[in-house]
C-alpha atoms as a PDB file:
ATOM      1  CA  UNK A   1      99.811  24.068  79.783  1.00  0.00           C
ATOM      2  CA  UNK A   2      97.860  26.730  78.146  1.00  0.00           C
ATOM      3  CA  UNK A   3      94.630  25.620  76.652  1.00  0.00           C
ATOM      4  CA  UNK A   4      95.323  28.008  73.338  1.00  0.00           C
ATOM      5  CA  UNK A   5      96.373  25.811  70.957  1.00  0.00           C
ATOM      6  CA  UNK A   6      96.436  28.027  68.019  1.00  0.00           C
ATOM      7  CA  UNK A   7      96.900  32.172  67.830  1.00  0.00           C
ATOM      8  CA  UNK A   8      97.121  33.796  64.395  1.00  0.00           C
ATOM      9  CA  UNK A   9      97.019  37.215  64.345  1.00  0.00           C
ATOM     10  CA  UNK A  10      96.941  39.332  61.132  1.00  0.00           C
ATOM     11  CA  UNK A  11      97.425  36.636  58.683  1.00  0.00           C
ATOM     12  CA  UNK A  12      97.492  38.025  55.024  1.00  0.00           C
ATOM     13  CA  UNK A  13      98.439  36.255  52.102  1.00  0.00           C
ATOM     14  CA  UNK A  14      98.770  38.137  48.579  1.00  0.00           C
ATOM     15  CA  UNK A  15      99.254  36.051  45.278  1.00  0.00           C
ATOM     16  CA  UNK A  16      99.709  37.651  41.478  1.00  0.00           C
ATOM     17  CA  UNK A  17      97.123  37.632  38.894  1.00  0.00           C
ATOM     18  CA  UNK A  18      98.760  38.692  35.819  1.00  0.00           C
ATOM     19  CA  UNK A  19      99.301  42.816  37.062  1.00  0.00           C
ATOM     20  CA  UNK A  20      96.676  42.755  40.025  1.00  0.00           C
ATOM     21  CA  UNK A  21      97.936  41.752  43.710  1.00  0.00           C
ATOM     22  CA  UNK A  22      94.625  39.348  45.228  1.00  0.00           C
ATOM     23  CA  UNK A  23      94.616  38.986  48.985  1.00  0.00           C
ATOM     24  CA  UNK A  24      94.422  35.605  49.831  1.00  0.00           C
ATOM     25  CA  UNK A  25      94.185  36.449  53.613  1.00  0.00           C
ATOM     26  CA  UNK A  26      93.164  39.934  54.400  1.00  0.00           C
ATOM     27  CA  UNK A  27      94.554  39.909  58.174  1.00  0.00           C
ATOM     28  CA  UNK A  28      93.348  36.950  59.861  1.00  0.00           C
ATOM     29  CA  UNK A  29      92.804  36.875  63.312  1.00  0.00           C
ATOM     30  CA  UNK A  30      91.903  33.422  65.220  1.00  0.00           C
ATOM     31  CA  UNK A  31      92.228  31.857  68.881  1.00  0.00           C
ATOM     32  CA  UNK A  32      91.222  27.866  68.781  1.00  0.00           C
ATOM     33  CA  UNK A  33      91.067  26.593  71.900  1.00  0.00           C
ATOM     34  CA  UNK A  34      92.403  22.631  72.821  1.00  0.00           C
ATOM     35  CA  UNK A  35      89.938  20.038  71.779  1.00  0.00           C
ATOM     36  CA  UNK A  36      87.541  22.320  69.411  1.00  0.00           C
ATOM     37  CA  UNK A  37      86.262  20.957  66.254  1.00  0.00           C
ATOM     38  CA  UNK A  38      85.819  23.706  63.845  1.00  0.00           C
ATOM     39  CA  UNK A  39      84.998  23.590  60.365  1.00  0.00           C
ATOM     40  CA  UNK A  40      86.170  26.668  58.253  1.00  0.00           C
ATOM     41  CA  UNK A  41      82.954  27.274  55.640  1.00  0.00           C
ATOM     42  CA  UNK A  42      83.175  29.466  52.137  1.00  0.00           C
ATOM     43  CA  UNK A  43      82.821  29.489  48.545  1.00  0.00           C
ATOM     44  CA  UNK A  44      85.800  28.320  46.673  1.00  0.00           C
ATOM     45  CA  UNK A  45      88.249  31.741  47.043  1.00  0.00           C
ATOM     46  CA  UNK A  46      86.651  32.558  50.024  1.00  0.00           C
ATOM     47  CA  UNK A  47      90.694  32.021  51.698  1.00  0.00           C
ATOM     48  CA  UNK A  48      89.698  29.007  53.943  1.00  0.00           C
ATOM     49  CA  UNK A  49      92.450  25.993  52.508  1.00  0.00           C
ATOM     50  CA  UNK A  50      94.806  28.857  52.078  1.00  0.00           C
ATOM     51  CA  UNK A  51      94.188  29.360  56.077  1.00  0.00           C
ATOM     52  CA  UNK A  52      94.226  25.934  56.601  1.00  0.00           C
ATOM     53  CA  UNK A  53      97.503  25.242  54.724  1.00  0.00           C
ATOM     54  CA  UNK A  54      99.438  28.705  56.885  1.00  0.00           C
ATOM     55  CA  UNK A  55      98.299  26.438  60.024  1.00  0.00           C
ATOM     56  CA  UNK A  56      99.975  23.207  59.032  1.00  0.00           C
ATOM     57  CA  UNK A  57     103.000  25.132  57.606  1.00  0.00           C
ATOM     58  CA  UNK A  58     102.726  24.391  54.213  1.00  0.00           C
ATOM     59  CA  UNK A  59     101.910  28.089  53.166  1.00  0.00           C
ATOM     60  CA  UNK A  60     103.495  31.548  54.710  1.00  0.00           C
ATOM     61  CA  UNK A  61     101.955  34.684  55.361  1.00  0.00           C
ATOM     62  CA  UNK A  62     103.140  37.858  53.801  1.00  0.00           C
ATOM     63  CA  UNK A  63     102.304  39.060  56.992  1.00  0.00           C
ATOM     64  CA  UNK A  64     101.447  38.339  60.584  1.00  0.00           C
ATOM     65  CA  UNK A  65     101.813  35.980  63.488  1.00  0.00           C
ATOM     66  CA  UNK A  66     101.313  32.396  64.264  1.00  0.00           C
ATOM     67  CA  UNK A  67     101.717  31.211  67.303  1.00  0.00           C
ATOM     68  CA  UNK A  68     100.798  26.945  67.180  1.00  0.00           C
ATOM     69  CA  UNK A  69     101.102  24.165  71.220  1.00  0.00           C
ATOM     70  CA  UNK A  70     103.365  27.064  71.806  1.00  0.00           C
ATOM     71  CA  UNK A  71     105.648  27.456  68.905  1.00  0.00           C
ATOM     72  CA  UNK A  72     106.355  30.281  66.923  1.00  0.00           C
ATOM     73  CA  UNK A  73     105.919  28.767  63.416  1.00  0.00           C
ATOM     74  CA  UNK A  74     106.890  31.330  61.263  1.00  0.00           C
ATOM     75  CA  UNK A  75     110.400  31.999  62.728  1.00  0.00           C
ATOM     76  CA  UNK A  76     111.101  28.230  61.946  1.00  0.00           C
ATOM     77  CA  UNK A  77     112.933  27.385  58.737  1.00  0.00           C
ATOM     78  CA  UNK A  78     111.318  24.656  56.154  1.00  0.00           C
ATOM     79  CA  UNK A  79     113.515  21.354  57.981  1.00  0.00           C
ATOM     80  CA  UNK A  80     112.472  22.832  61.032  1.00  0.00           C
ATOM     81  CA  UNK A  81     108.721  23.460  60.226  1.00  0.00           C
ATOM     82  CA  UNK A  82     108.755  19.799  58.681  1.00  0.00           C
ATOM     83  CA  UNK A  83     109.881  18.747  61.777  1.00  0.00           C
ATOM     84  CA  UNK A  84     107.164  20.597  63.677  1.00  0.00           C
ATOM     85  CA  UNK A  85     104.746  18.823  61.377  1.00  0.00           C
ATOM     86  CA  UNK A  86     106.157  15.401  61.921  1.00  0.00           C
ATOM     87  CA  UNK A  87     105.564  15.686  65.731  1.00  0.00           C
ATOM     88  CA  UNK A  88     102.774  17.589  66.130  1.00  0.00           C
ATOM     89  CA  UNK A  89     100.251  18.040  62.904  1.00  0.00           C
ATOM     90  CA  UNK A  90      98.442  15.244  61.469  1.00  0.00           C
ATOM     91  CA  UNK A  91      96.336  15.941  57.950  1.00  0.00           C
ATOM     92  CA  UNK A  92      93.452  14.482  55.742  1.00  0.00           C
ATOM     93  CA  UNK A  93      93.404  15.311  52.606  1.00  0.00           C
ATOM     94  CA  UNK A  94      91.009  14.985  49.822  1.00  0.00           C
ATOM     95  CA  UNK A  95      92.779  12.815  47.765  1.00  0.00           C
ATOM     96  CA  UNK A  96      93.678  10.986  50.384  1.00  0.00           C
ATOM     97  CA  UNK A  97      97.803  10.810  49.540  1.00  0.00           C
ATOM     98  CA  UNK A  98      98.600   7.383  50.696  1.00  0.00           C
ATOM     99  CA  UNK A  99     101.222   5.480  49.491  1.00  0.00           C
ATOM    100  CA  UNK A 100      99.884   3.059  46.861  1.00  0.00           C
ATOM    101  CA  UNK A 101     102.745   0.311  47.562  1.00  0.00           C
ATOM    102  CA  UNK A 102     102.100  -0.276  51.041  1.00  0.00           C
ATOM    103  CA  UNK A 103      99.291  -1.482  53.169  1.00  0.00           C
ATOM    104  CA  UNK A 104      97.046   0.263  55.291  1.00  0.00           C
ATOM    105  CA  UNK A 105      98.567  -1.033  58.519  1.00  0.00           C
ATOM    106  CA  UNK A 106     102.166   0.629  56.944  1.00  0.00           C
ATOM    107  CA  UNK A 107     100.616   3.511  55.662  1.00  0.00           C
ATOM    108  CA  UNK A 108      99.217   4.621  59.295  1.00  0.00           C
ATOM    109  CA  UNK A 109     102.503   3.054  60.621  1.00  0.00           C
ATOM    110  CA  UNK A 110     104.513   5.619  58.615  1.00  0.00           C
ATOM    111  CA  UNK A 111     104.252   8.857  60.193  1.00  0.00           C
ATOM    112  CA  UNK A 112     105.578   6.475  63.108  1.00  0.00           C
ATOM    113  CA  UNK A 113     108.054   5.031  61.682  1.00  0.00           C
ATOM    114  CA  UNK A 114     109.452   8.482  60.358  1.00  0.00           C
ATOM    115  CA  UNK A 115     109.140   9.235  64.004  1.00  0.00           C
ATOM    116  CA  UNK A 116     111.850   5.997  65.132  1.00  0.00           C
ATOM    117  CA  UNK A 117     109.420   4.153  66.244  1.00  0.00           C
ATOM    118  CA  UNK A 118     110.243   0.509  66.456  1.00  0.00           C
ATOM    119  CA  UNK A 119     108.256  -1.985  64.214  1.00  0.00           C
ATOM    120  CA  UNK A 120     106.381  -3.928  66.925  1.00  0.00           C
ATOM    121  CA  UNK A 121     105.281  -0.347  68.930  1.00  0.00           C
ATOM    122  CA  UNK A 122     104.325   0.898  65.338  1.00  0.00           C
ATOM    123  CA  UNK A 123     102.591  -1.363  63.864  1.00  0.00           C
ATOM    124  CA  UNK A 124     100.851  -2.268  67.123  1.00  0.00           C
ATOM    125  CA  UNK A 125      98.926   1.261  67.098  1.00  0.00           C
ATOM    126  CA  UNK A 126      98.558   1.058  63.428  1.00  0.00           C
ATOM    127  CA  UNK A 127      96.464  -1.781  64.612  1.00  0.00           C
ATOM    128  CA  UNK A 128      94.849  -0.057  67.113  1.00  0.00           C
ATOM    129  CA  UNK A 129      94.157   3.364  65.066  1.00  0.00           C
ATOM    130  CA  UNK A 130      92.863   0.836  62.058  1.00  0.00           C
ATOM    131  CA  UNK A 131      89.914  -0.624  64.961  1.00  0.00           C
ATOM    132  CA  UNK A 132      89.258   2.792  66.232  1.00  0.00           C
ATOM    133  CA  UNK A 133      88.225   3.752  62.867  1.00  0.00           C
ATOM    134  CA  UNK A 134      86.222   0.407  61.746  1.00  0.00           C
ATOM    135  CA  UNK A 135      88.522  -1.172  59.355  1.00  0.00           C
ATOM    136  CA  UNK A 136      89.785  -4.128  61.703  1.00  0.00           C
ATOM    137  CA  UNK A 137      90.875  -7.057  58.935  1.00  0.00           C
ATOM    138  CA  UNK A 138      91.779  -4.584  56.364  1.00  0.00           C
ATOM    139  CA  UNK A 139      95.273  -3.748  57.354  1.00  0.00           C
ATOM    140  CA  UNK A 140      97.140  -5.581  54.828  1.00  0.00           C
ATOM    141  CA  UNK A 141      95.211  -4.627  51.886  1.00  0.00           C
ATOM    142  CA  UNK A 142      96.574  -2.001  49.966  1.00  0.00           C
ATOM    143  CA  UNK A 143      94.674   1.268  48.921  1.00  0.00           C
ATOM    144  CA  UNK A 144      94.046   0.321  45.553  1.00  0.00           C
ATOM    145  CA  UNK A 145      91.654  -2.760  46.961  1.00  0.00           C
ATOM    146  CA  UNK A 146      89.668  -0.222  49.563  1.00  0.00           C
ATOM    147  CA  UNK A 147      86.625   1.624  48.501  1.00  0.00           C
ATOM    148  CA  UNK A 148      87.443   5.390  48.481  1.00  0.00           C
ATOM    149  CA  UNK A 149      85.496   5.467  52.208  1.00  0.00           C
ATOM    150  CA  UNK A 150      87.912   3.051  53.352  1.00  0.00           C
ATOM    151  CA  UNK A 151      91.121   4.740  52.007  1.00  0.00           C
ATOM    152  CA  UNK A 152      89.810   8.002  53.567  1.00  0.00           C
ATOM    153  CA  UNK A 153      89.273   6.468  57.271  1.00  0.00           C
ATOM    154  CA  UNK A 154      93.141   5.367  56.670  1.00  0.00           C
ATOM    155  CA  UNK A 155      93.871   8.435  56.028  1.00  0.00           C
ATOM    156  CA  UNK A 156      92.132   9.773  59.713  1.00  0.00           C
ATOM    157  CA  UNK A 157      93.795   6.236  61.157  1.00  0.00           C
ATOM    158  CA  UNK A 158      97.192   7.601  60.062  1.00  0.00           C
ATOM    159  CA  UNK A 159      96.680  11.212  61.212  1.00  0.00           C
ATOM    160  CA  UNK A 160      96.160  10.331  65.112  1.00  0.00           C
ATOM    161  CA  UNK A 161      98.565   7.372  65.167  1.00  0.00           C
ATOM    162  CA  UNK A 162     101.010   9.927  66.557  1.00  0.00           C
ATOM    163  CA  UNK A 163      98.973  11.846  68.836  1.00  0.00           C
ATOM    164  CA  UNK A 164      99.040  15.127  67.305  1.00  0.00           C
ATOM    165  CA  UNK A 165      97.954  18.443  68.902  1.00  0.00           C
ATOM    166  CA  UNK A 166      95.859  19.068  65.323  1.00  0.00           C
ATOM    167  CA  UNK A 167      94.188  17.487  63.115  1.00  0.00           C
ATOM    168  CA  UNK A 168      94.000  19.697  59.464  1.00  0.00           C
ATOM    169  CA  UNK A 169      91.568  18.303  56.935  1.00  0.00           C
ATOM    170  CA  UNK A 170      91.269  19.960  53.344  1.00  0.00           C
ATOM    171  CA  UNK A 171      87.875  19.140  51.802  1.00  0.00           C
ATOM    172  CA  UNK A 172      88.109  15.643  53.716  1.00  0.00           C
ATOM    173  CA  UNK A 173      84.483  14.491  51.608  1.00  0.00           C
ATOM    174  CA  UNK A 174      84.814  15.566  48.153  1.00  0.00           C
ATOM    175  CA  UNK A 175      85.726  12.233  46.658  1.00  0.00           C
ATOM    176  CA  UNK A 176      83.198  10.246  48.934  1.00  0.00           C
ATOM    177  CA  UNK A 177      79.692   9.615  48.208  1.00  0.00           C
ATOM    178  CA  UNK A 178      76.758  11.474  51.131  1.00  0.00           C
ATOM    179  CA  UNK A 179      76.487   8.345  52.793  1.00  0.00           C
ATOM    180  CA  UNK A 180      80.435   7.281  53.788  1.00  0.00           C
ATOM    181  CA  UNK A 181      80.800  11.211  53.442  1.00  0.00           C
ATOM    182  CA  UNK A 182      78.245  11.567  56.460  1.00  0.00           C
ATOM    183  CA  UNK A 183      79.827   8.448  58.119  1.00  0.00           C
ATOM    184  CA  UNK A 184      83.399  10.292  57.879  1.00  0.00           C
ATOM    185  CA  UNK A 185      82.206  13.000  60.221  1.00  0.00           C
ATOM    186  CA  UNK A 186      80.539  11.049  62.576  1.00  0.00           C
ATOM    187  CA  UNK A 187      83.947   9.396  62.870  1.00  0.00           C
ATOM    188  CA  UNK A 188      85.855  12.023  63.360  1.00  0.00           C
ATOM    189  CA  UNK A 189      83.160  14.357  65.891  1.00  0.00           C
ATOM    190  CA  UNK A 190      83.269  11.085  67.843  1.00  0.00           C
ATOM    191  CA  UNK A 191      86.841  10.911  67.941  1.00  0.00           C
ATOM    192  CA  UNK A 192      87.001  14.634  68.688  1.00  0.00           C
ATOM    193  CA  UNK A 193      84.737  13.777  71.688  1.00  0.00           C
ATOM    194  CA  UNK A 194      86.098  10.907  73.320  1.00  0.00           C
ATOM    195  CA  UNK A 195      90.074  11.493  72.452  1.00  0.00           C
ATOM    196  CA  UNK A 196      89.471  15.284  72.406  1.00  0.00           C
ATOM    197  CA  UNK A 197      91.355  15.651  69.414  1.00  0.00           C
ATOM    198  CA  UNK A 198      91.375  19.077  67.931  1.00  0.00           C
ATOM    199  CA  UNK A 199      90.255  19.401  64.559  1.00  0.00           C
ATOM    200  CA  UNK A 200      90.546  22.199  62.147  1.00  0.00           C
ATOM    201  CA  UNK A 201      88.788  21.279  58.682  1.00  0.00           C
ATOM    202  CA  UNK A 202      88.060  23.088  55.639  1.00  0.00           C
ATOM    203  CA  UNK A 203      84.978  22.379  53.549  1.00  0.00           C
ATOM    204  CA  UNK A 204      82.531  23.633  51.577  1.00  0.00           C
ATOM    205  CA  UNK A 205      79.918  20.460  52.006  1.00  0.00           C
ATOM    206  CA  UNK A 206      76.761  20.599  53.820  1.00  0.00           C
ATOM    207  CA  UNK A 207      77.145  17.288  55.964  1.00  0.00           C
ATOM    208  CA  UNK A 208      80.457  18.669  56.831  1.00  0.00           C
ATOM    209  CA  UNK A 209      79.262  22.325  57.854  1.00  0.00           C
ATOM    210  CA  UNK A 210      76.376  20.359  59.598  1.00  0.00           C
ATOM    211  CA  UNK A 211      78.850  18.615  61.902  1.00  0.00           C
ATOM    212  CA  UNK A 212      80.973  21.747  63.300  1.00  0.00           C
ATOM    213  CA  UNK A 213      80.876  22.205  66.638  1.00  0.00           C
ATOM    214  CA  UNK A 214      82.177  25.707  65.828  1.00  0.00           C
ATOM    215  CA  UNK A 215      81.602  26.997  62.136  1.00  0.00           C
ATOM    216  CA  UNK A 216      83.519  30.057  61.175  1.00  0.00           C
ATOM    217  CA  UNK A 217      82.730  31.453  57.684  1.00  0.00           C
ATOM    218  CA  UNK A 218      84.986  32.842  55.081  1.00  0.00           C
ATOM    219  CA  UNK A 219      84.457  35.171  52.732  1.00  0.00           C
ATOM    220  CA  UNK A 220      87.325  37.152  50.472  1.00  0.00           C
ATOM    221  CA  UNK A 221      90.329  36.391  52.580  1.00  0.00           C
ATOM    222  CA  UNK A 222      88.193  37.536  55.833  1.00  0.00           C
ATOM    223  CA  UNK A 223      86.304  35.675  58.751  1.00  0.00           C
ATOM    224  CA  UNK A 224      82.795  36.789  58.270  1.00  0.00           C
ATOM    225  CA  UNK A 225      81.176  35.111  61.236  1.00  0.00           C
ATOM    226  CA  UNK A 226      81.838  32.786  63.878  1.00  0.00           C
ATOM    227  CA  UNK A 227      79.023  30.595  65.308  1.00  0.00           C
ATOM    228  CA  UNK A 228      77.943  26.977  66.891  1.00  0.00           C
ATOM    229  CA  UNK A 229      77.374  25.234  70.114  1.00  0.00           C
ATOM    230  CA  UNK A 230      80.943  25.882  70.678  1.00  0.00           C
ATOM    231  CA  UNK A 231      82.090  29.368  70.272  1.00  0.00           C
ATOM    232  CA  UNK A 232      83.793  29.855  73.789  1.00  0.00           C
ATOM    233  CA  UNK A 233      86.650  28.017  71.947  1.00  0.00           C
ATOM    234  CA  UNK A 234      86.838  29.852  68.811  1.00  0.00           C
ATOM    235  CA  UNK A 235      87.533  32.999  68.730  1.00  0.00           C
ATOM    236  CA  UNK A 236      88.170  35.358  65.380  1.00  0.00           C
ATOM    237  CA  UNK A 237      88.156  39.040  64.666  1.00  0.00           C
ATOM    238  CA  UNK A 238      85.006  39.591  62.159  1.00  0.00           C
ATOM    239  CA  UNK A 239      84.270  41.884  59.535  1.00  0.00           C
ATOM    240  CA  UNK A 240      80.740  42.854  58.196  1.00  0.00           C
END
């Protein structure tokens, strides 16, 4: 198996503003290696959740290629990119989007159960994902009696209960105070580290930028720079 997990190539993305044409994406390139932890960085506009959301599938390019564990996403139709999702993508939000009538041992339990996963096998690594994450003893509360740190380590519980090539996170500390914001990211670099994990978040938070193993910058719809302890397994075409 290759160790490229991700190769976009060209990406550009143009949306209306009353008569002008704004690019988005102004012809992305990016290689991300298996098991990096990168953190896309840039002012708000700078193109980075509009990159993130072309490499979960949620968003098209106008143009370009993007190649993700193999696939050729953009040749897939919206069932079959959903599908791709389902089985291979797992995502954090900001706003965490879990379902307010279930637990938290359901809510990480449903990507599963979407999946056909029997009840017992489910909800047993629900379990398991709810420990790895430090919420043992909360799993049949339901969000709306969980601090907002708690509801956002369900959210990371729920995104590797199916093993998924990628982990996307959108701004995954904007609703969480420095401290649980700060204890977030020390979750998720150690899970990154000992499940090797790959992890693909976009931010614009200091604590968040601090914990990149690989930070590449954004600026108007372009990579700007690409830097870290980890660059080997990062690669994107710069502009200056």
């Amino acid at each position: 198996m290759s160790d490229t997990l991700i190769s976009a190539s060209g990406l550009t993305r143009y949306y209306e503003s009353g008569e002008m044409k704004v690019a988005a994406l102004a012809g992305v390139d990016l290689t991300i290696e298996r098991g990096a932890y990168v953190v896309l960085a840039g002012r708000s506009g700078s193109g980075k959740t509009t990159l993130l959301n072309m490499l979960g599938g949620l968003d098209r390019p106008d143009t370009g290629s993007l190649m993700i564990a193999g696939d050729d996403v953009l040749v897939k139709s919206t069932a079959e990119r959903a599908a791709f999702r389902l089985h291979h993508l797992g995502f954090v939000f900001q706003s965490y989007n879990l379902i307010r009538v279930l637990s938290a041992r359901e809510n990480v339990a449903y990507v599963l159960q979407l999946q056909g996963m029997e009840k017992k096998e489910r909800f047993a690594l629900a379990d398991h994902w709810m420990a790895e994450v430090g919420l043992q003893g909360f799993e049949n509360r339901r969000p709306d009696q969980m601090s907002g740190g708690q509801q956002q380590r369900v959210a990371v519980a729920r995104a590797l209960a199916s093993n998924p090539d990628l982990v996307l996170a959108d701004e995954p500390t904007a609703n969480l105070d420095s401290h649980t914001g700060e204890s977030l990211m020390a979750l998720m670099r150690r899970l990154n580290e000992q499940q090797g994990t790959t992890f693909v978040i976009a931010s614009h938070d200091p604590a968040v930028i601090a914990s990149a193993r690989t930070l590449v910058n954004m600026q108007d719809g372009q990579i700007v720079s690409v830097e870290g302890k980890d660059t080997e397994a990062v690669k994107g075409d710069t502009v200056s």
